[in-house]
Protein backbone atom coordinates (compact mmCIF):
# COMPACT_ATOMS: atom_id res chain seq x y z
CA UNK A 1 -10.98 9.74 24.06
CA UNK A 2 -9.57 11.56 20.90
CA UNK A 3 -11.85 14.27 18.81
CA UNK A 4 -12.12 11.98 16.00
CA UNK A 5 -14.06 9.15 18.51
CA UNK A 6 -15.73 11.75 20.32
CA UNK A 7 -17.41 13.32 17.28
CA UNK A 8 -17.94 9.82 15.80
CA UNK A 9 -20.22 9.27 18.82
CA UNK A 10 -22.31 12.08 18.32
CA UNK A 11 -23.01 11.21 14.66
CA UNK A 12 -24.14 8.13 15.25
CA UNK A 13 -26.77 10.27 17.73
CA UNK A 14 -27.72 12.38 14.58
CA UNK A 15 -30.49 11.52 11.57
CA UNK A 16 -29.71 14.63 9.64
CA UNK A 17 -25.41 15.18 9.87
CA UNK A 18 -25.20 18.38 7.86
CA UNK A 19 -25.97 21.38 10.32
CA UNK A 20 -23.57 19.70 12.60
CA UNK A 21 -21.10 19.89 10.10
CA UNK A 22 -21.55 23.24 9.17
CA UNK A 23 -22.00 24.27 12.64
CA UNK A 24 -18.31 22.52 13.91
CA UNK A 25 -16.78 23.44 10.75
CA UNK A 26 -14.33 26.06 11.55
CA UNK A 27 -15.12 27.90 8.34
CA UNK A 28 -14.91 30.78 7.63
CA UNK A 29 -11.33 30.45 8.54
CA UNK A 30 -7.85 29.10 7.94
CA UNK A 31 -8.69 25.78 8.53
CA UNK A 32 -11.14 23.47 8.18
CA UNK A 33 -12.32 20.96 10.86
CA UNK A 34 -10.30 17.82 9.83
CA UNK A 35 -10.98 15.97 12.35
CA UNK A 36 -14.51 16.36 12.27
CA UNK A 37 -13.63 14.92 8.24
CA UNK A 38 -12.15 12.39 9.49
CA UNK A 39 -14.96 11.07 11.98
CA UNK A 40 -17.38 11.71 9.13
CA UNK A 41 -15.56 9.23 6.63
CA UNK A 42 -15.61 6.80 9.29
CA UNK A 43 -19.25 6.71 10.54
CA UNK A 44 -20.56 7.71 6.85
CA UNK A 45 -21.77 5.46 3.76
CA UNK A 46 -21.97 6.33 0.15
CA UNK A 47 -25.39 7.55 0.24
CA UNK A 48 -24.29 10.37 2.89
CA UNK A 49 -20.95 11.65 0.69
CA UNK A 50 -23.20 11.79 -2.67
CA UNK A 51 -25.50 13.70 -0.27
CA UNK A 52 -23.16 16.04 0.72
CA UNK A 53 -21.69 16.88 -2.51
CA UNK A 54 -25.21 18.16 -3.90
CA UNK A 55 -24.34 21.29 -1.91
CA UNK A 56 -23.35 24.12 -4.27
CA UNK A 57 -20.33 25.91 -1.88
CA UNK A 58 -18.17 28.77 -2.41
CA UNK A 59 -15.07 28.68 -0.54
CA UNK A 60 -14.31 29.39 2.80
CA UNK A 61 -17.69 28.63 4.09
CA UNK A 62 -19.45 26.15 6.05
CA UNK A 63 -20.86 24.63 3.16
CA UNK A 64 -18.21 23.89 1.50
CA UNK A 65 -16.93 21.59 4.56
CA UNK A 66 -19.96 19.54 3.56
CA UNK A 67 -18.64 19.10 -0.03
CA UNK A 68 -15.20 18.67 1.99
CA UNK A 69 -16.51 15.70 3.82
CA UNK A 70 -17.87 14.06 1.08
CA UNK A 71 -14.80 13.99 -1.08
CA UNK A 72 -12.84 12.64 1.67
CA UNK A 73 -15.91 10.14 2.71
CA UNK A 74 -14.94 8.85 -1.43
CA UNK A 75 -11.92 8.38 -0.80
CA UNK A 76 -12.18 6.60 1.66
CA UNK A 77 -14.46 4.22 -0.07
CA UNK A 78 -12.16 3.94 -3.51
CA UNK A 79 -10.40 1.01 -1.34
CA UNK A 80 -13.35 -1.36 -2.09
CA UNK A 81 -14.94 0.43 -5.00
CA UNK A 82 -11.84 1.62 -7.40
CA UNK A 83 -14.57 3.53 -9.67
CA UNK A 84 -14.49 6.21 -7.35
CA UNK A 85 -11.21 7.39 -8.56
CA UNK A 86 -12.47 8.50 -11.54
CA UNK A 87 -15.19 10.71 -9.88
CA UNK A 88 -12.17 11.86 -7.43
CA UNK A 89 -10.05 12.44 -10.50
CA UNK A 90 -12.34 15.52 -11.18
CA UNK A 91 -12.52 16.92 -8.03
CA UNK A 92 -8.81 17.45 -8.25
CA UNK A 93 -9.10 19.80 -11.20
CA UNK A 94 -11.91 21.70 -8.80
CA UNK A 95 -11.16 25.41 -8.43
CA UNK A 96 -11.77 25.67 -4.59
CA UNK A 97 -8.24 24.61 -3.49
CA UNK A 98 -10.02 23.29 -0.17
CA UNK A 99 -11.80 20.47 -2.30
CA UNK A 100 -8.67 19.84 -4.10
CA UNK A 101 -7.22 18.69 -0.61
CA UNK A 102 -9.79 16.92 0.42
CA UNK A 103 -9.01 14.20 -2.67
CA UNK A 104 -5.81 14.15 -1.08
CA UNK A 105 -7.24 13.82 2.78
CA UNK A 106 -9.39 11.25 1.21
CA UNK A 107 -6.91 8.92 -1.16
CA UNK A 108 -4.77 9.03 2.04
CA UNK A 109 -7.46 6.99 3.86
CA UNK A 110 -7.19 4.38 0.88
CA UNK A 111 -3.08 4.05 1.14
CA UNK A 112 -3.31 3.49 4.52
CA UNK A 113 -5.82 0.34 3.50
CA UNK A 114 -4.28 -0.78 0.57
CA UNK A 115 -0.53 1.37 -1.02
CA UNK A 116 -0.65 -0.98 -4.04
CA UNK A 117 -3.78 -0.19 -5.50
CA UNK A 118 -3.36 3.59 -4.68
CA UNK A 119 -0.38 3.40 -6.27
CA UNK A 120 -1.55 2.11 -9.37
CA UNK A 121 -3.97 4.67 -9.52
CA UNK A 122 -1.47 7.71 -9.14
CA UNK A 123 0.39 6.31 -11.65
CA UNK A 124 -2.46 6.90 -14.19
CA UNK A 125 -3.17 10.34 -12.71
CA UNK A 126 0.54 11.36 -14.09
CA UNK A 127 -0.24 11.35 -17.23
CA UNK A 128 -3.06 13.74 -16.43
CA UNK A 129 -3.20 17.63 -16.14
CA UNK A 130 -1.03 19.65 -13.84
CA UNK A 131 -3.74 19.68 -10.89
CA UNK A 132 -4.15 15.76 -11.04
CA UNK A 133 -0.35 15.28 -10.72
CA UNK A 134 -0.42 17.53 -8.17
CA UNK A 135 -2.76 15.49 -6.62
CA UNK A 136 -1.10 12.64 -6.97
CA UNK A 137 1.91 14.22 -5.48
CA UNK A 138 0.69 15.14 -2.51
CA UNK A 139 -1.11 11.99 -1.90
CA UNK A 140 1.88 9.89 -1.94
CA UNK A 141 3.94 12.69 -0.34
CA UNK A 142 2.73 11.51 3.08
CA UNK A 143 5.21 9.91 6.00
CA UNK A 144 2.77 7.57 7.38
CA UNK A 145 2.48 6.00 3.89
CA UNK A 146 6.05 5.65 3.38
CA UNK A 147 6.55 2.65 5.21
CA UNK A 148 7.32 -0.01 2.60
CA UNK A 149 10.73 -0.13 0.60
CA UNK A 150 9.20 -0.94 -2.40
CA UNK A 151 6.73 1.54 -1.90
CA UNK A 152 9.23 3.73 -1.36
CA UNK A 153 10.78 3.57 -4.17
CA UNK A 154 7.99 4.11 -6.46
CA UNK A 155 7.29 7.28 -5.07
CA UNK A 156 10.10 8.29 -6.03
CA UNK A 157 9.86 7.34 -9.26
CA UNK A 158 6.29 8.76 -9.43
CA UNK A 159 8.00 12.18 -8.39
CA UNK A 160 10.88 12.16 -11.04
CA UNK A 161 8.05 11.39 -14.03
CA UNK A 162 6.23 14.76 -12.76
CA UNK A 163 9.01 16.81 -12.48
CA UNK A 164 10.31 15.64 -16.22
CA UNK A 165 6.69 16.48 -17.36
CA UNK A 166 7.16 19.80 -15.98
CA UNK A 167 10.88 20.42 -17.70
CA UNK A 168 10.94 23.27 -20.19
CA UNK A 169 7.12 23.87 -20.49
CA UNK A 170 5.61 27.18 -21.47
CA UNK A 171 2.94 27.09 -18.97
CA UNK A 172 4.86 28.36 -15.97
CA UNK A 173 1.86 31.47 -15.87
CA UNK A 174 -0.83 28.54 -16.09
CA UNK A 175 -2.90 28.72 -12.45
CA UNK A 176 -2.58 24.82 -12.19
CA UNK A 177 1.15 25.17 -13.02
CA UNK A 178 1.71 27.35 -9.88
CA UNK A 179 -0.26 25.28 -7.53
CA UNK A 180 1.48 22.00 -8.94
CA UNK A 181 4.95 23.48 -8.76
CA UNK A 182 3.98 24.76 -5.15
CA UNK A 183 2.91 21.84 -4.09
CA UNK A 184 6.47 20.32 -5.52
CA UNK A 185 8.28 22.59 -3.42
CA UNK A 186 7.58 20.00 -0.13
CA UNK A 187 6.50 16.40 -2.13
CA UNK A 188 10.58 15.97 -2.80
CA UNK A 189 11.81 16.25 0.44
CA UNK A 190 9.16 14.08 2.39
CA UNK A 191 9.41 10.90 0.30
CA UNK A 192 13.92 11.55 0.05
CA UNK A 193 13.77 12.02 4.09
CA UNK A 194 11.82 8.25 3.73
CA UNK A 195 14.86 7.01 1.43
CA UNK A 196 17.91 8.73 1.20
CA UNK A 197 19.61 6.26 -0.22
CA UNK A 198 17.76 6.59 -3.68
CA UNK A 199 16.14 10.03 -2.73
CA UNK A 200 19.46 11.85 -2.54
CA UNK A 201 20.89 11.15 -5.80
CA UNK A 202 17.62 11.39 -7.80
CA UNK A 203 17.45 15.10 -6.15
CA UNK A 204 21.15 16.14 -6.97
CA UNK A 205 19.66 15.46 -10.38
CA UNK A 206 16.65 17.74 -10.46
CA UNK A 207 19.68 20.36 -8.21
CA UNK A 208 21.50 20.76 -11.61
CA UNK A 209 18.13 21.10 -14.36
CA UNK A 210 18.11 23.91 -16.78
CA UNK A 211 14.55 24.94 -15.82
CA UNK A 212 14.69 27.83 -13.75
CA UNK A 213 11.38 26.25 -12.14
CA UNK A 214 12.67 23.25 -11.10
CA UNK A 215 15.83 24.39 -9.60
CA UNK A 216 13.62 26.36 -7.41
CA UNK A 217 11.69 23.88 -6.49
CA UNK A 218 14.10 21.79 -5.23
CA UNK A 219 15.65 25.03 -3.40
CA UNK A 220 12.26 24.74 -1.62
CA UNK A 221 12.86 21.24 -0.94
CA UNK A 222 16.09 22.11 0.63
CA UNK A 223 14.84 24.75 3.36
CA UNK A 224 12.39 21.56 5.04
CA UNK A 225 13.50 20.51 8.53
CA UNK A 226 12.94 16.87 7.55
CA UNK A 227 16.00 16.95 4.74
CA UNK A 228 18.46 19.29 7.48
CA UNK A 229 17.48 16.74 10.29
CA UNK A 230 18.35 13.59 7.63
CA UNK A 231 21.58 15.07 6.83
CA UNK A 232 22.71 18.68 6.76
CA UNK A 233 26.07 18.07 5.50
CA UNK A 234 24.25 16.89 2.47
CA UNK A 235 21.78 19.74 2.27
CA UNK A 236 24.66 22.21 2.47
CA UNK A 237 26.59 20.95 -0.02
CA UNK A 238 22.99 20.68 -2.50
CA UNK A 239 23.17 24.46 -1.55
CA UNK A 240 26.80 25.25 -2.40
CA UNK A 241 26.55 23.25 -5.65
CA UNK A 242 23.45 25.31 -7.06
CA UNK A 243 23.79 26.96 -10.42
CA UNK A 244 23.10 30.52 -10.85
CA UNK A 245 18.94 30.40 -11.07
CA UNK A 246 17.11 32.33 -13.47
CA UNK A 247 14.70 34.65 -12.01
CA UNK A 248 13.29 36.85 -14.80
CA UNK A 249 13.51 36.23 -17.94
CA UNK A 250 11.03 38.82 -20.36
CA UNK A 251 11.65 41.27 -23.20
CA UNK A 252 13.15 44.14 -20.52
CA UNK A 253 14.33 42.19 -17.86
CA UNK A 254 16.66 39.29 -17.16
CA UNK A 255 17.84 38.48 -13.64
CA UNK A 256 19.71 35.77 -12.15
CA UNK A 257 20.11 34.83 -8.34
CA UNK A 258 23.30 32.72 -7.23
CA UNK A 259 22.94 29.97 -4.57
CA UNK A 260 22.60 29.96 -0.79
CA UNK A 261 25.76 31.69 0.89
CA UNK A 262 26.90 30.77 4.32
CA UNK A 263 28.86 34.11 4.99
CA UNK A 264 26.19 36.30 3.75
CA UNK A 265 22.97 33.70 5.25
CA UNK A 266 21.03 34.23 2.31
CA UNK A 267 20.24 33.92 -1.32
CA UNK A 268 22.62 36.14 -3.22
CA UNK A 269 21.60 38.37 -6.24
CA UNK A 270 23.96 37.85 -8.74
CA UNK A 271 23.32 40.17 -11.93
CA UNK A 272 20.72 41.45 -13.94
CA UNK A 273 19.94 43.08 -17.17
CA UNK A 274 16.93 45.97 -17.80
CA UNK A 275 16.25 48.20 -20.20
CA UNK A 276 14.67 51.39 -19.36
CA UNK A 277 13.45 54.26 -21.24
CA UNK A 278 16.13 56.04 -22.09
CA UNK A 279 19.36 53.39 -21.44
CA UNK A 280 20.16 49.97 -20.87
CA UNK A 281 21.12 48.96 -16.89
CA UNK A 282 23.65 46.37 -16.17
CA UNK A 283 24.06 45.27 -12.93
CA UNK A 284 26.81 43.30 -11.34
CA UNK A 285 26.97 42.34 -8.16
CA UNK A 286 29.86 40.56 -7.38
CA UNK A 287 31.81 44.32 -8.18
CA UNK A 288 29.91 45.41 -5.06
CA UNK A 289 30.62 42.63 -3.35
CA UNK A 290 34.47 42.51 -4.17
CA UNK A 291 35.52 46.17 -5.05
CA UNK A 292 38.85 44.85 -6.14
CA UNK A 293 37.37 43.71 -9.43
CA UNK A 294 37.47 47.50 -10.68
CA UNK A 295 40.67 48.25 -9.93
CA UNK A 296 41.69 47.50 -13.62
CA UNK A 297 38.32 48.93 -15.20
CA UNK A 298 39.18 51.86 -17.76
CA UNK A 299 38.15 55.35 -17.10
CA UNK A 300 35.46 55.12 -19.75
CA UNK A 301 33.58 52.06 -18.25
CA UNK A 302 34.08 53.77 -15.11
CA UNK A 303 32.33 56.69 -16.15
CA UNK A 304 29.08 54.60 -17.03
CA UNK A 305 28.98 53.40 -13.63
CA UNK A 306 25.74 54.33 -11.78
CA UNK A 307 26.06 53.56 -7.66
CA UNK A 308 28.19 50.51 -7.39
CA UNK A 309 27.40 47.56 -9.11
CA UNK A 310 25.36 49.37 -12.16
CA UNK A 311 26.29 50.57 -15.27
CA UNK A 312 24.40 52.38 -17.78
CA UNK A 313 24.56 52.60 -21.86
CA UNK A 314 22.51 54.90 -23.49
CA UNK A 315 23.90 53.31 -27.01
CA UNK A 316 25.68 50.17 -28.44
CA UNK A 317 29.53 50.46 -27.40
CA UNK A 318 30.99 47.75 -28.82
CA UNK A 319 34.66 47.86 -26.74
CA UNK A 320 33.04 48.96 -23.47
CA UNK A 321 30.41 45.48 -24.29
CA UNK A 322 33.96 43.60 -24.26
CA UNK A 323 35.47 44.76 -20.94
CA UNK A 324 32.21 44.24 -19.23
CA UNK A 325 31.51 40.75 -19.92
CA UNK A 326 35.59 40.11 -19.36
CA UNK A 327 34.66 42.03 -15.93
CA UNK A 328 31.35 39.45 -15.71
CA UNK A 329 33.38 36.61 -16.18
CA UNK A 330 35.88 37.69 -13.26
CA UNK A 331 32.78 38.24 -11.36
CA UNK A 332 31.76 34.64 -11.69
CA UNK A 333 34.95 33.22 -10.95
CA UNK A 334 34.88 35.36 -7.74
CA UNK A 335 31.67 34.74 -6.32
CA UNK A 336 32.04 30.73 -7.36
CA UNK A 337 35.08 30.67 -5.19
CA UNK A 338 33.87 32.65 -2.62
CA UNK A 339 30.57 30.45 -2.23
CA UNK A 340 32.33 27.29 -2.52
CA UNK A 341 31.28 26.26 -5.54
């Protein structure tokens, strides 16, 4: 007998289910009792979940498992009583991230009943706030749900609409920008690993955006098992073709990072501009890497060199400005055929 059936049995022992639940709850902790969720928004009705969300909960306590089981028991129930969403809807917008999931636990239940309807649902919740299409997101971002061809392929879809919505924004600082973007890092490469066919291309897309955001995003995407057992040769060459990503980008720094390298095994750092009290730093990494590029350097860029890939102006020097960025250019036709790019 599984843990789900077992604790189903003892509820259905129990008049009052809540000290159980706080009792079996695994909070405080890193991890709720889910299956324990589970068995509750089997056995439960709609009068125990509106019980259990009277409980005022702070996070990472047994109370808030109560709350927890609740939302879940909801969303369960949205199969037969599509009102619910809304009320679900703003518990994804909740600022205890464990209730967050729980509308995603919960809406899970319902695609597993009936994928149409929750689809048409999610498609609503993208037009929403950052939390709800994170929600939404993660939902559909789910292998067991991604059965259906047609279902498929609207997941998909679903995904590219968020990540458009989330294309040169000035919100990347926002809280429920963060956790949406996070939560992007995964949602790509479960529902591409369900459809490569379509996934793959829609990806490559997203591989090549401008947004320093979602390029790393979909750099996320590329370090999941699922995509590498669907098709390394693929995933290698997504890494290989990566642009150089913005990493910084504020009124004294500016950084970039190039893509993936095979001979180094990791991320390279490709350049960066600072300005410091006194000077201005440029550094210039592919110099370091390939100390040939200096060979033709004059003695007077030379002598601004500080270690070996940094060089240092204290003022505006017009001609020394020239022969570094003809210097920066050699560097990036170096390290792009070097990386394979």
């Amino acid at each position: 007998m599984s843990k789900i059936e077992t604790y189903r049995q003892t509820l259905q022992t129990l008049n009052d289910w809540v000290p159980f639940l706080m009792k079996n709850s695994g909070l405080p902790g890193p991890r709720g009792n889910l299956e324990l969720a589970y068995a509750v928004a089997e056995e439960g009705n709609e009068k125990h979940f509106n019980h259990f969300l009277t409980y005022h909960a702070q996070e990472n306590t047994p109370e808030v498992f109560v709350v927890f089981c609740g939302v879940v028991g909801l969303g369960k129930l949205a199969v037969s009583k599509p009102d619910l969403f809304n009320r679900l809807r703003e518990y994804a917008s909740d600022p205890r991230w464990r209730i967050r999931e729980a509308v995603v636990t919960g809406l899970q239940l319902t695609g597993d009943q009936d994928m149409d309807l929750l689809l048409s649902e999610m498609k609503k919740w993208v037009k929403g706030n950052w939390y709800e299409k994170r929600a939404a997101a993660a939902i559909l971002a789910e292998p067991r749900l991604l059965t259906n061809l047609k279902h498929m392929k609207q997941v998909l879809q679903i995904l590219d609409k968020i990540t458009a919505s989330m294309e040169t924004n000035d919100q990347s600082k926002d809280e429920s920008f963060k956790v949406l973007r996070q939560g992007m890092g995964y949602c790509w490469s479960v529902a591409v690993a369900a459809l490569p066919d379509v996934g793959k291309p829609m990806m490559e897309k997203w591989l090549d955006s401008q947004d320093k955001d979602i390029r790393r995003m979909m750099k996320e995407n590329l370090k999941k098992n699922r995509l590498l057992k669907m098709d390394a040769n693929w995933v290698r060459q997504c890494e290989k073709k990566s642009k150089l990503t913005l990493t910084a980008d504020t009124s004294d720094a500016y950084s970039l990072d190039g893509p993936y390298s095979e001979k180094w095994k990791k991320v390279i750092f490709f350049g960066a501009a600072q300005i410091k009290k006194n000077y201005v730093s440029f550094y210039l990494m592919p110099v370091y890497m390939y100390p040939e590029l200096l060979k033709d350097i004059s003695p007077e860029l030379k002598k601004r060199m500080q270690g070996k890939s940094c060089f240092n102006f204290k003022k505006v020097e017009p001609d020394l400005f020239n022969e570094l960025a003809s210097l920066t250019r050699k560097g990036v036709e170096k390290f792009k055929k070097e990386n394979g790019q």
